[in-house]
Protein backbone atom coordinates (compact mmCIF):
# COMPACT_ATOMS: atom_id res chain seq x y z
CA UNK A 1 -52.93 -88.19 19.81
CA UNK A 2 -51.90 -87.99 23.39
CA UNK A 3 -55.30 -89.71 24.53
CA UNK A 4 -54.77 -92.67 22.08
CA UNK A 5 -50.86 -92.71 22.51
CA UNK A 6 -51.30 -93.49 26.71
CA UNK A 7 -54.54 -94.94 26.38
CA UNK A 8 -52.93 -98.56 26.31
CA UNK A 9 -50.73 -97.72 29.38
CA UNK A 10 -54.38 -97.74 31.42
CA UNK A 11 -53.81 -93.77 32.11
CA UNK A 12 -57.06 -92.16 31.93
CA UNK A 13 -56.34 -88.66 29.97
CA UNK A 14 -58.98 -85.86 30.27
CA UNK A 15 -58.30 -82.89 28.19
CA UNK A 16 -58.97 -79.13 27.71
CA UNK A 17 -58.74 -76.87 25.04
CA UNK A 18 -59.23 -73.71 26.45
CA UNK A 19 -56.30 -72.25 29.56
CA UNK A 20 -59.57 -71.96 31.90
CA UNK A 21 -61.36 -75.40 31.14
CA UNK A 22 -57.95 -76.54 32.27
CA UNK A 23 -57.77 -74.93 35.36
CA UNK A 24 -61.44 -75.86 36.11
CA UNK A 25 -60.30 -79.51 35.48
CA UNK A 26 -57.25 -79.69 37.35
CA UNK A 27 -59.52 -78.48 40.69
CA UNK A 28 -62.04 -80.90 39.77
CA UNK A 29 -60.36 -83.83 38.85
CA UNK A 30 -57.43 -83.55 40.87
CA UNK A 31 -55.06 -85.39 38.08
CA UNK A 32 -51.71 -87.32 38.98
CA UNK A 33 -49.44 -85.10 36.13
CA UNK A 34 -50.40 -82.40 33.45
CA UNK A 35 -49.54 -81.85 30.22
CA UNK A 36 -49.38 -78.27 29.27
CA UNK A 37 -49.20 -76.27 25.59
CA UNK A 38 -46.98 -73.18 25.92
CA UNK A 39 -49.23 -71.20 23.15
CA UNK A 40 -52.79 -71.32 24.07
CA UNK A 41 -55.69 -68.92 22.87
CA UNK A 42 -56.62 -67.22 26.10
CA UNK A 43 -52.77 -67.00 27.73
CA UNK A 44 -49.71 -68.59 28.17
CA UNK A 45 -48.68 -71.75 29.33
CA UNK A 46 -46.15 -70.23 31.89
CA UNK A 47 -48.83 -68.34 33.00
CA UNK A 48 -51.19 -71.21 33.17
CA UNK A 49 -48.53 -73.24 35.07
CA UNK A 50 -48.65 -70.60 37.88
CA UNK A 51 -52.08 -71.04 38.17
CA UNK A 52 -52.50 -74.39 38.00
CA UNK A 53 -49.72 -74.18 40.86
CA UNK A 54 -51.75 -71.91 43.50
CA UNK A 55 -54.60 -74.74 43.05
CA UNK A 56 -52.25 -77.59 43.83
CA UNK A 57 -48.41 -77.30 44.40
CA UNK A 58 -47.68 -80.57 43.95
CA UNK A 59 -48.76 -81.41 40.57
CA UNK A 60 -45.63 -82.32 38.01
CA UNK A 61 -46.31 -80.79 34.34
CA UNK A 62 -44.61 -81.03 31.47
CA UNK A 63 -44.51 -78.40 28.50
CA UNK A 64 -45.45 -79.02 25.17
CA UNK A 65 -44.37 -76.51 22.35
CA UNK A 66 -43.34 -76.08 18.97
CA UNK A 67 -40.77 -73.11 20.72
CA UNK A 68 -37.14 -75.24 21.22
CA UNK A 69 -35.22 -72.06 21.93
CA UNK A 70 -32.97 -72.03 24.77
CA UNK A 71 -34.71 -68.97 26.61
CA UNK A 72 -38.08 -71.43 26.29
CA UNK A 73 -36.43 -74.44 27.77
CA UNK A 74 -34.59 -72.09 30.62
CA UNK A 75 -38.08 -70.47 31.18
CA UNK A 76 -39.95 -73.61 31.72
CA UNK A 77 -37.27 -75.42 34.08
CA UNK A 78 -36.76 -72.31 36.08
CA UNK A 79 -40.54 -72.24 37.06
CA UNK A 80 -40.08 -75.73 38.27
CA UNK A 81 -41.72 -77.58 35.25
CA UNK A 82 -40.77 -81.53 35.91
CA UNK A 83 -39.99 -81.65 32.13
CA UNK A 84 -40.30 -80.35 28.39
CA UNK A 85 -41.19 -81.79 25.34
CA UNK A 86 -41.11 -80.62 21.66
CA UNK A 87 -43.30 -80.59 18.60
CA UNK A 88 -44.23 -83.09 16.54
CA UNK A 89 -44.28 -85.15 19.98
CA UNK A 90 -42.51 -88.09 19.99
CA UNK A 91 -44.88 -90.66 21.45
CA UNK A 92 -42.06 -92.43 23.35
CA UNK A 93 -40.93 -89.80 24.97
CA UNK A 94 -44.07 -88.69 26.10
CA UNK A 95 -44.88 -92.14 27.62
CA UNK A 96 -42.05 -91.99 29.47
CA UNK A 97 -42.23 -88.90 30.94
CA UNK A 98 -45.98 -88.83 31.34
CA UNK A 99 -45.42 -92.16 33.82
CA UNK A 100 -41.92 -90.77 35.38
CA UNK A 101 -44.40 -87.45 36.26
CA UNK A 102 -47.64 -89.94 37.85
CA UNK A 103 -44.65 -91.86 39.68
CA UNK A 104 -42.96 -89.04 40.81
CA UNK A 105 -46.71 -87.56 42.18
CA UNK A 106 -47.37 -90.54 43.93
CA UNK A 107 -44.22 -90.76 45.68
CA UNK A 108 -45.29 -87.25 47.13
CA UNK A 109 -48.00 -89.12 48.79
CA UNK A 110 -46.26 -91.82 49.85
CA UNK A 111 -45.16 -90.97 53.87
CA UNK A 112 -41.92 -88.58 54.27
CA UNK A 113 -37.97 -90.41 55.67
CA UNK A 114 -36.92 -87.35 56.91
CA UNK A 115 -39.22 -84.74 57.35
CA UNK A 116 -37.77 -81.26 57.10
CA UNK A 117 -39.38 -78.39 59.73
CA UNK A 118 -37.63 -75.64 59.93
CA UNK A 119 -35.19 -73.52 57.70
CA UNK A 120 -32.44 -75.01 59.05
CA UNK A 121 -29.23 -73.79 60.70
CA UNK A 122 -27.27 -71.08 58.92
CA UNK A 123 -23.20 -71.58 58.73
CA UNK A 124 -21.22 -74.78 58.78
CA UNK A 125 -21.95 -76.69 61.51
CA UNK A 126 -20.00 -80.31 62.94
CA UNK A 127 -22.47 -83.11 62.83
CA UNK A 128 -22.07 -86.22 63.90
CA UNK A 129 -23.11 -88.59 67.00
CA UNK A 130 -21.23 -91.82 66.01
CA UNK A 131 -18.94 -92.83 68.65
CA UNK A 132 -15.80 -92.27 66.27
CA UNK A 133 -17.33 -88.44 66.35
CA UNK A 134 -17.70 -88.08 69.66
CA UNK A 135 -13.91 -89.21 70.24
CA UNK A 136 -13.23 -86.54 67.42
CA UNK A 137 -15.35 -84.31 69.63
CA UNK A 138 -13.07 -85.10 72.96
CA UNK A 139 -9.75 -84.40 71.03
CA UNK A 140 -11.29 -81.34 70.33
CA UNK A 141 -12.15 -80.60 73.82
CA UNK A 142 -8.59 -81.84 75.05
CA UNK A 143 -6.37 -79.54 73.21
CA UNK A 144 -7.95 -76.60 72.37
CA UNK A 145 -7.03 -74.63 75.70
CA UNK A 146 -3.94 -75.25 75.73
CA UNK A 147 -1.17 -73.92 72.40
CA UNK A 148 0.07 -77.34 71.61
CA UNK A 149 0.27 -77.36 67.41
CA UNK A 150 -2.39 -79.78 66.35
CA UNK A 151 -1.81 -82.47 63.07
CA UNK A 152 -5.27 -83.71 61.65
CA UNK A 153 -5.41 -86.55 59.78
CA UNK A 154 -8.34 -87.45 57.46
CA UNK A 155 -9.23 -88.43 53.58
CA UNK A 156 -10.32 -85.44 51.50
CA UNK A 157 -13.71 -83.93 52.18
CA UNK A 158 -13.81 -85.62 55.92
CA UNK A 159 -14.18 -82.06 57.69
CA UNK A 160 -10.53 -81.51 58.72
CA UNK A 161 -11.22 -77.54 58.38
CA UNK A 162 -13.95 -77.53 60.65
CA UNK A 163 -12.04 -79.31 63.23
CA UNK A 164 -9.50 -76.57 63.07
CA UNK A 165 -12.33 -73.83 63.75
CA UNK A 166 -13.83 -75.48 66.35
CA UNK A 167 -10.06 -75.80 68.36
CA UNK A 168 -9.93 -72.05 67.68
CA UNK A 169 -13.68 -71.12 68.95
CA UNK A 170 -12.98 -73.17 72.72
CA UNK A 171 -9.07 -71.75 72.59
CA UNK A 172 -8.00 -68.93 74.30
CA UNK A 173 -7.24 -67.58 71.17
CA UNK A 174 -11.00 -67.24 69.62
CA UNK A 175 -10.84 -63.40 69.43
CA UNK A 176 -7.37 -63.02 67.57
CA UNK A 177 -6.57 -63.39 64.43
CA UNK A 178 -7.02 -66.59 62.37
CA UNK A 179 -6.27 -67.64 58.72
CA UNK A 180 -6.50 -70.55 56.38
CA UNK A 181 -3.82 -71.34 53.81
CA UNK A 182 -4.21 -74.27 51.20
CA UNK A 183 -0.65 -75.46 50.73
CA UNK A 184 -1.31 -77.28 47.72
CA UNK A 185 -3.53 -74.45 46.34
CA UNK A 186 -0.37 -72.20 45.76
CA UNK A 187 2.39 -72.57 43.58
CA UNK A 188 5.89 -72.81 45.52
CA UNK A 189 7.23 -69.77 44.75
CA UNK A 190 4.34 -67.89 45.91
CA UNK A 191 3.69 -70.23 49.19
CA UNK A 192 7.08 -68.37 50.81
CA UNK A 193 5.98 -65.25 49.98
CA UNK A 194 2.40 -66.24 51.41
CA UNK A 195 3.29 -67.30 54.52
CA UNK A 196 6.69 -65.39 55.68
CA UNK A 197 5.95 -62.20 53.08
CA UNK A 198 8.69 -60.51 51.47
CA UNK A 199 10.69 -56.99 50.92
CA UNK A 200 10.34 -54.85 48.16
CA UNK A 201 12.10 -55.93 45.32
CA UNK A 202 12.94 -59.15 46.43
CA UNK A 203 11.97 -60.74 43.48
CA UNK A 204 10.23 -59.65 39.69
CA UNK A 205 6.75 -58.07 40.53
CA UNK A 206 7.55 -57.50 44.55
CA UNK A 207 6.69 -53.65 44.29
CA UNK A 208 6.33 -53.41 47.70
CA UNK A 209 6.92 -54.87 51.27
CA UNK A 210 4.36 -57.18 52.18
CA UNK A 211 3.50 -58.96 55.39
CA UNK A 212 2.87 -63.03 55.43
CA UNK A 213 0.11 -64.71 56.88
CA UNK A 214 2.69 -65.91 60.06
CA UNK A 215 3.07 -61.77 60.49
CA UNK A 216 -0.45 -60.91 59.93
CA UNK A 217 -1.86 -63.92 62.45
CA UNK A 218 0.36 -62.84 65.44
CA UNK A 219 -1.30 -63.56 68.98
CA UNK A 220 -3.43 -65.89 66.59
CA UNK A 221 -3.91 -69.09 64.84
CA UNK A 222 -2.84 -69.97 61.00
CA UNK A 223 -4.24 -73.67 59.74
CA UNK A 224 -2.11 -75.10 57.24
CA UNK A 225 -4.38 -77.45 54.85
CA UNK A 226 -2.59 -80.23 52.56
CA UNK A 227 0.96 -79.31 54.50
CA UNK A 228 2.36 -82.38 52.97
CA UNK A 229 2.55 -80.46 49.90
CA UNK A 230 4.90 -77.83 51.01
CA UNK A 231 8.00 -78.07 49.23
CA UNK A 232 11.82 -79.55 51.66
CA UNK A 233 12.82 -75.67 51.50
CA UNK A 234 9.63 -74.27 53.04
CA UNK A 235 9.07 -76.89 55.48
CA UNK A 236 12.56 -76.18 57.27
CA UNK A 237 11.11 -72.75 57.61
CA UNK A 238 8.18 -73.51 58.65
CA UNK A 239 10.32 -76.02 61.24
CA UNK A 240 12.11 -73.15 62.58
CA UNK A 241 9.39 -70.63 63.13
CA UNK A 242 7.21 -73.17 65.36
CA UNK A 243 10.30 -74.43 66.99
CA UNK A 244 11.69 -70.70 67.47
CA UNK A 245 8.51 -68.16 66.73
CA UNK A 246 11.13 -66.74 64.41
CA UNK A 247 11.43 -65.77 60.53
CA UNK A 248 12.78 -63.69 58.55
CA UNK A 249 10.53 -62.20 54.80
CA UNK A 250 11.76 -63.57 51.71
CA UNK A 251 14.39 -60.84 50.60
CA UNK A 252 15.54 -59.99 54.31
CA UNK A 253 18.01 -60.56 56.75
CA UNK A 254 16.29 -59.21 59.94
CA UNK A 255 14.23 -61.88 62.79
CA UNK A 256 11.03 -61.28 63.17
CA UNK A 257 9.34 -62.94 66.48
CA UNK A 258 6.05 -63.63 66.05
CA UNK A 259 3.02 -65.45 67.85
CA UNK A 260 1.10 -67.68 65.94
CA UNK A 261 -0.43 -71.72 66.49
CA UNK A 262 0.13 -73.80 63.80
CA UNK A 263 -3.20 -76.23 63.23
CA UNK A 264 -1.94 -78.52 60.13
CA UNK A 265 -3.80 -80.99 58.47
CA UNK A 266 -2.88 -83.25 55.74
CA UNK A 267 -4.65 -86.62 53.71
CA UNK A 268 -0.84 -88.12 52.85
CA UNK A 269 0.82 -90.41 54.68
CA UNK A 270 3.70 -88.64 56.22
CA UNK A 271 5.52 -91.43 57.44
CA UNK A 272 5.98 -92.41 53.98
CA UNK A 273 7.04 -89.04 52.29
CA UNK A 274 9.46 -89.30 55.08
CA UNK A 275 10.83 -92.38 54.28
CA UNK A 276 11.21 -91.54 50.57
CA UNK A 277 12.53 -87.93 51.61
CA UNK A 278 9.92 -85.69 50.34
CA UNK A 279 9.20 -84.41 54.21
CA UNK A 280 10.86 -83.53 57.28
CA UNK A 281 11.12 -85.96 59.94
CA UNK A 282 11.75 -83.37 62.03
CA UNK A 283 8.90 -81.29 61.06
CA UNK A 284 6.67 -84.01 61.30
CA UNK A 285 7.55 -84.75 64.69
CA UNK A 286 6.97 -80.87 65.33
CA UNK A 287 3.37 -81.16 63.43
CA UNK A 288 2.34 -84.02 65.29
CA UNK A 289 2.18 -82.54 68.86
CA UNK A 290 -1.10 -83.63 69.24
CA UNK A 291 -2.95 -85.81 66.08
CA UNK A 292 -6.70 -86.05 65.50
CA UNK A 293 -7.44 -88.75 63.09
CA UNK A 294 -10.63 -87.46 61.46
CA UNK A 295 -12.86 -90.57 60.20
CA UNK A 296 -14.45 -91.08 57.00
CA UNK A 297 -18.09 -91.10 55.85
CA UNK A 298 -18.37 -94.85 55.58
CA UNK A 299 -16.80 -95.76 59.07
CA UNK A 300 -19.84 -93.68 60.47
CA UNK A 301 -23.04 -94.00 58.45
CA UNK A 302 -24.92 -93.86 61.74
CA UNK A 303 -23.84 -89.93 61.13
CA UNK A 304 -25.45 -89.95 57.29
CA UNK A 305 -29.30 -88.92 58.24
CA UNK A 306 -27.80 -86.43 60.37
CA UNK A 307 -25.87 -85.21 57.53
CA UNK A 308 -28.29 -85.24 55.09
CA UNK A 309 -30.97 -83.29 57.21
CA UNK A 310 -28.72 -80.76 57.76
CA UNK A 311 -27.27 -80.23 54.28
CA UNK A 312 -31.29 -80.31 52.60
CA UNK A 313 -32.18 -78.09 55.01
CA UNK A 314 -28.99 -75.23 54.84
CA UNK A 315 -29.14 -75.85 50.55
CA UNK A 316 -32.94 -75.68 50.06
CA UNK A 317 -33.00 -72.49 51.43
CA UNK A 318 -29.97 -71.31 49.75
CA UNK A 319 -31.35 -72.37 46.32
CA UNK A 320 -35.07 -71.51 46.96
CA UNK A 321 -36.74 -74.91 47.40
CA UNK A 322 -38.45 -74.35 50.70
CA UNK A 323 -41.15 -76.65 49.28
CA UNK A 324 -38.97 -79.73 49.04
CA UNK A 325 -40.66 -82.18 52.65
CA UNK A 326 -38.48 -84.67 52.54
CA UNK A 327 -36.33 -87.10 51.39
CA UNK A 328 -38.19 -90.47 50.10
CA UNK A 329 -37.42 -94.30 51.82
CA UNK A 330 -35.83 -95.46 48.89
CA UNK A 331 -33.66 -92.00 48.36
CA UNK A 332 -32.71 -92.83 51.68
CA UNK A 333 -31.76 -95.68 51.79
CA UNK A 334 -29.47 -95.51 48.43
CA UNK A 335 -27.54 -92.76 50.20
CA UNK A 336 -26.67 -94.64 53.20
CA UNK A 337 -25.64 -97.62 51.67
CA UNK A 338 -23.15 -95.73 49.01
CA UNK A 339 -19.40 -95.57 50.67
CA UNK A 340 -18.88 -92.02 49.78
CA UNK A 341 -15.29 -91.92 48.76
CA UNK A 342 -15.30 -88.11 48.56
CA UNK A 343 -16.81 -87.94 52.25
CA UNK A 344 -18.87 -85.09 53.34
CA UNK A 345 -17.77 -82.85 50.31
CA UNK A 346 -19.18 -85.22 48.18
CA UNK A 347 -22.48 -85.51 50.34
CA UNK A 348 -23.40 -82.01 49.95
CA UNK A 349 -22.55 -81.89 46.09
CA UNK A 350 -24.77 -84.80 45.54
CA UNK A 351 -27.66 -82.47 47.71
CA UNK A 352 -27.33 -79.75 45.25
CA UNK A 353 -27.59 -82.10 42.15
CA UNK A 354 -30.34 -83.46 43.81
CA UNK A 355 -31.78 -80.58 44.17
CA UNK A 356 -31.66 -79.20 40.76
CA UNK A 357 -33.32 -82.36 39.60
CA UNK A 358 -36.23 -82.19 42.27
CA UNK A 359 -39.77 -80.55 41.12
CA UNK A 360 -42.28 -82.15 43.92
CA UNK A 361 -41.96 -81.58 47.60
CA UNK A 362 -39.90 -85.23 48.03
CA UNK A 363 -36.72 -85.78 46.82
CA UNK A 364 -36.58 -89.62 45.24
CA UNK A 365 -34.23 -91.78 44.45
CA UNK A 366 -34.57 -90.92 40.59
CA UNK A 367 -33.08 -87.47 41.60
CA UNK A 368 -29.66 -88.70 43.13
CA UNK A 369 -26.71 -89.04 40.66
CA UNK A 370 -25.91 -92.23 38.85
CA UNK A 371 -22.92 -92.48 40.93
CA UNK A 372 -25.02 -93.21 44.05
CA UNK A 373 -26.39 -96.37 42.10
CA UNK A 374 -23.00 -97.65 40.53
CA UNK A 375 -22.31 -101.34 41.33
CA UNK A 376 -18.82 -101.65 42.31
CA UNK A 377 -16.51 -101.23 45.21
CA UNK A 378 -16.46 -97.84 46.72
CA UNK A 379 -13.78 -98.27 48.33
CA UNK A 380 -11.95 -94.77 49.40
CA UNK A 381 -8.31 -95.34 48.72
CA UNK A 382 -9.76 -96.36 45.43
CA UNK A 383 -11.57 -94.18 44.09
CA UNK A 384 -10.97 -90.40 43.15
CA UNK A 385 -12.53 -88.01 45.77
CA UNK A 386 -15.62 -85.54 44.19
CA UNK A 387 -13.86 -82.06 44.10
CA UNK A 388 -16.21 -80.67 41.32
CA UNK A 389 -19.60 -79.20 41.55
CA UNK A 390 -22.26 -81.70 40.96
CA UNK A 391 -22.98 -80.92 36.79
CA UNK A 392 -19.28 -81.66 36.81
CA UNK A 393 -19.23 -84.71 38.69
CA UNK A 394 -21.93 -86.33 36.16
CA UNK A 395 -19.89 -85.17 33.25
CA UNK A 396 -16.44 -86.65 34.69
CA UNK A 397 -18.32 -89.56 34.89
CA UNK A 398 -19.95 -90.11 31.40
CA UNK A 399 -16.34 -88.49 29.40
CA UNK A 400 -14.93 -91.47 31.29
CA UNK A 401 -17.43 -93.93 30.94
CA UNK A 402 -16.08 -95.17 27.13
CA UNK A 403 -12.15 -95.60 27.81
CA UNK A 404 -11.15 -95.08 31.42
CA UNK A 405 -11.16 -98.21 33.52
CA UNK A 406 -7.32 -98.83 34.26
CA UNK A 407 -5.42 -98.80 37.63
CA UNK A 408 -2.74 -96.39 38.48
CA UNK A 409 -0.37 -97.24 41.12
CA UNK A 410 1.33 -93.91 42.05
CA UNK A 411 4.81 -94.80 44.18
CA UNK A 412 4.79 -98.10 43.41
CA UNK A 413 6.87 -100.35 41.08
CA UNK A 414 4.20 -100.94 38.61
CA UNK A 415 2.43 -99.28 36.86
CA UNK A 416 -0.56 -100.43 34.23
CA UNK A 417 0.87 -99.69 30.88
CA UNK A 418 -1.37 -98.50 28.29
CA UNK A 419 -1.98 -101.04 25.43
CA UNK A 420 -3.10 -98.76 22.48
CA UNK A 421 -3.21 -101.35 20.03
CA UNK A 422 -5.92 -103.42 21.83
CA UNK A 423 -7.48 -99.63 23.42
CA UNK A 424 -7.37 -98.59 19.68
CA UNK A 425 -8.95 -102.32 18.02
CA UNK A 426 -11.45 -101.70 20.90
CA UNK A 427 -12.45 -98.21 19.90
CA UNK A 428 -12.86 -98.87 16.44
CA UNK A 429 -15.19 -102.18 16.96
CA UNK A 430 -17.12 -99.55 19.46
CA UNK A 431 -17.74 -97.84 16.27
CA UNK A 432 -15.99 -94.32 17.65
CA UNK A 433 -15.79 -91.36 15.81
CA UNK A 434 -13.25 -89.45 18.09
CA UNK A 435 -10.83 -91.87 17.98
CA UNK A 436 -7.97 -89.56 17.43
CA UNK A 437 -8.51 -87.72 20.69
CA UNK A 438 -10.08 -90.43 22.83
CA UNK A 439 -6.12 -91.90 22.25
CA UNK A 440 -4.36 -88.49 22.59
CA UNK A 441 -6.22 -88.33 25.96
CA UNK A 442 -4.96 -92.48 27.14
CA UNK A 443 -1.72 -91.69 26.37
CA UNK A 444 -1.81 -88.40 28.32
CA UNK A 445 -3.08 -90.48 30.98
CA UNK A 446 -0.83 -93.04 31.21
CA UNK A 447 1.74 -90.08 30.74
CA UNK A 448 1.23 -88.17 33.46
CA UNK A 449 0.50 -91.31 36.13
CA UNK A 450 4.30 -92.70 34.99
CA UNK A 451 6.28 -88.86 35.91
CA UNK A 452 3.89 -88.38 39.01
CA UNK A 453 4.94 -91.77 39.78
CA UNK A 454 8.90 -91.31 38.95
CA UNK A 455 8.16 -87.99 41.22
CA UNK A 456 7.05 -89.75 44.21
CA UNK A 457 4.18 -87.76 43.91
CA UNK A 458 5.89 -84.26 43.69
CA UNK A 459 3.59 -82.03 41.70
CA UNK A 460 6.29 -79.41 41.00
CA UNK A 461 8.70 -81.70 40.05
CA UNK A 462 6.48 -83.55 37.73
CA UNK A 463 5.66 -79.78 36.09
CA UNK A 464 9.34 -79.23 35.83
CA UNK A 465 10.30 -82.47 33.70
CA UNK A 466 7.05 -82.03 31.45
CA UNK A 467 7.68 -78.90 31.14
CA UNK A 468 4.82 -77.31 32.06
CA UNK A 469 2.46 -75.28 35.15
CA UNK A 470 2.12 -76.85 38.20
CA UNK A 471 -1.79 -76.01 37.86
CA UNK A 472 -1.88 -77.77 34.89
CA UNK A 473 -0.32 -80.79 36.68
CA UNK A 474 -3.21 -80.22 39.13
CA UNK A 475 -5.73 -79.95 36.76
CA UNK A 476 -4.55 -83.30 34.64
CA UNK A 477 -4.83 -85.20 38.11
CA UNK A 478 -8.28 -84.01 38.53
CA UNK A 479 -9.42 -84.90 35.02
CA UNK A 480 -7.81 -88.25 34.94
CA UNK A 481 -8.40 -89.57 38.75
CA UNK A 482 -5.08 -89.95 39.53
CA UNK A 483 -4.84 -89.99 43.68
CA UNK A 484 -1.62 -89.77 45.19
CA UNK A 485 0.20 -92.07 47.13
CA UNK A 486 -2.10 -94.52 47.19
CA UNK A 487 -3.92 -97.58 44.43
CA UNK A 488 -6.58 -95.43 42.71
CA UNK A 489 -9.39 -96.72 39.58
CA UNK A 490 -10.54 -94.29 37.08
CA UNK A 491 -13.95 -94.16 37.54
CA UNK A 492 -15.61 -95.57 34.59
């Protein structure tokens, strides 16, 4: 059946009965793909595929077996099969994959983009050569000996982390103590207690005295990610203590003096939070000693092979793939045209999706997310960054894909009103059968985008009139693509 079924697709098929007349026939005929029975006579088909491996690495084969259990499926993918397909075969299917498997073989021929020598340099590193970089790189070099506080300024996933470790490593401060805080990673009422600690019994569940991260980082540094999302009563402490070196732990009246260099960083617009009165002027002016405006991806593709070398070499170690060569031209070239709105971040997720999807020795362009491929403008004050690990990213994509393709304007005077009646008339001539919760979710939507908007932005406050966690707030944002301060489209 499989002979007759890709006979008329001009591949010659040359078959085997027997595990070892296999073998014999994959060293003498050196074929482009093989197909391979799970339950054969003489031994398995796992164990066949690890021979058939130590004669030729490269070869893509595909299962066949009446077994669909999970543990089967797990088995055969984990081994590095390049797919699986079930009994009775479906003769479709195994056209398709039988030519995706020559194709993908042939592209291992074809000459490697990018080879990859080496295992590659452990650790994050800074890469980039693009002129924009190197002026990144001279900021760096200006201000890092002396204790000036630093503001970086960048769109999500740009780096603005490693810029504060690499002030730190050429400051005169590289052997003391140093700590990262996410501002918009804790919930107000802890951030106080974070950064300034408190006194025991200064509040339900403080057992004990604790020390902040401002205590624990004296003679040090302390980086302060996303500090526009510090709430008006933290930032005048934080004000005072870089103005002074003074604060006092939540529950006490005594001074502590302290040490510290503030490093903040932040992918809001200050200027504006200040005009609307969600931020200090006065702390901003204090922040902004010394500003490094970090660039995005797009604004320095030059930097993208550079990039990608780096991050295939660092994650095919780190998920055992030392056999992966290289990237392929057209792989290539897909990822340097694509704006990447989620910046470096996004860069390595796509990697490790790649990855996962990769069963030769070159990584092709059929192995990159569909995102890479989408036809629109990727423009990054558009479009929602990638926070989510790359299985997520695909299924963001495709739960979105049926009913999400509306602007939010968040700060703004409008605001795109849902239509239900025409979303609802839509659905239905769609043929849906979750139409009850595919409208829950675009009024939800819609929902949220209106109080974040009413909020200027202010994730507590929106938690407060909906009456729920600020997490959850945080989590709804995520789900629905709703960016901040700025025009964003749902990805659809």
């Amino acid at each position: 059946m499989v002979e007759k079924g890709l006979e008329n697709l001009g591949i010659q098929v040359i078959a085997a009965s027997l595990a070892m007349d296999g073998l014999r026939l994959v060293e003498t005929e050196q074929p482009d793909a093989a197909l391979v029975d799970v339950c054969l006579p003489e031994m398995n088909g796992f164990e066949l595929f690890r021979k058939i491996r130590a004669l030729d690495s490269k070869i893509p084969m595909i299962f066949v077996t009446s077994d669909i259990s999970s543990e089967t499926t797990i088995e055969a993918m984990r081994l590095g099969a390049f797919d699986y397909l079930a009994k009775p075969i479906n003769l479709d299917q195994l056209r398709k994959m039988t030519v995706s498997a020559i194709a993908a073989r042939r592209l291992m021929e074809q000459p490697v983009v990018m080879p990859l020598s080496g295992e590659g340099a452990k650790g994050d590193q800074f890469i980039g050569r693009s002129a924009l970089m190197l002026e990144v790189f001279k900021s760096i070099g200006r201000v890092s000996g002396s204790n000036v506080t630093v503001l970086i300024r960048g769109e999500s996933g740009c780096g603005k982390e490693l810029v504060a470790r690499a002030i730190l490593q050429h400051s005169e401060r590289n052997s003391k103590p140093y700590t990262a805080v996410n501002c918009a990673a804790i919930p107000d009422q802890l951030l106080e207690s974070e950064l300034f600690g408190h006194e025991k019994g200064a509040f339900t569940g403080a057992d004990q005295r604790r020390k902040g991260k401002f205590e624990q980082c004296h003679g040090g540094t302390i980086f302060l990610d996303e500090v526009g999302d510090m709430s008006l009563l933290i930032q005048g402490k934080v004000l005072r203590l870089i103005q002074d070196q003074r604060f006092q732990r939540v529950g006490s009246n005594d001074e502590i003096v302290t040490d510290v260099r503030v490093i903040a960083a932040t992918n809001r617009n200050l200027e504006e939070m200040v005009a609307k009165g969600t931020f200090r002027e006065d702390l901003l002016y204090r922040l902004n000693g010394y500003t490094i405006e970090l660039p995005p991806l797009r604004e320095r593709r030059e930097d993208i092979p550079q990039l990608l070398e780096y991050f295939l070499k660092r994650e095919r170690r780190e998920m055992g793939k030392m056999s992966l060569e290289g990237l392929s031209p057209a792989a290539l070239d897909a990822l340097i045209q694509y704006d990447w709105p989620g910046n470096v971040r996004q860069l390595q997720s796509v990697i490790r999706h790649a990855l996962l999807h990769t069963t030769g020795t070159v990584l092709s362009k059929e192995c990159l997310p569909t995102v890479v491929f989408e036809g629109r403008d990727n423009k990054a004050s558009e479009i929602l960054p990638v926070i989510a690990e790359p299985v997520e990213l695909d299924g963001t994509i495709q739960k979105h894909s049926a009913n999400h393709a509306g602007i939010i304007r968040i700060g703004v005077e409008s605001a795109v009103q849902p239509d239900i009646v025409s979303f609802i008339d839509d659905r239905l001539a769609a043929g849906s059968n979750d139409l009850y919760n595919e409208t829950m979710e675009e009024i939800e939507r819609y929902l949220f985008a209106r109080t974040l908007r009413d909020t200027n932005g202010n994730q507590s406050k929106a938690a407060e009139i909906l009456g729920i966690t600020r997490g959850k707030v945080r989590d709804r944002i995520a789900y629905f693509g709703i960016q901040l301060d700025r025009a964003v489209t749902i990805q659809s």
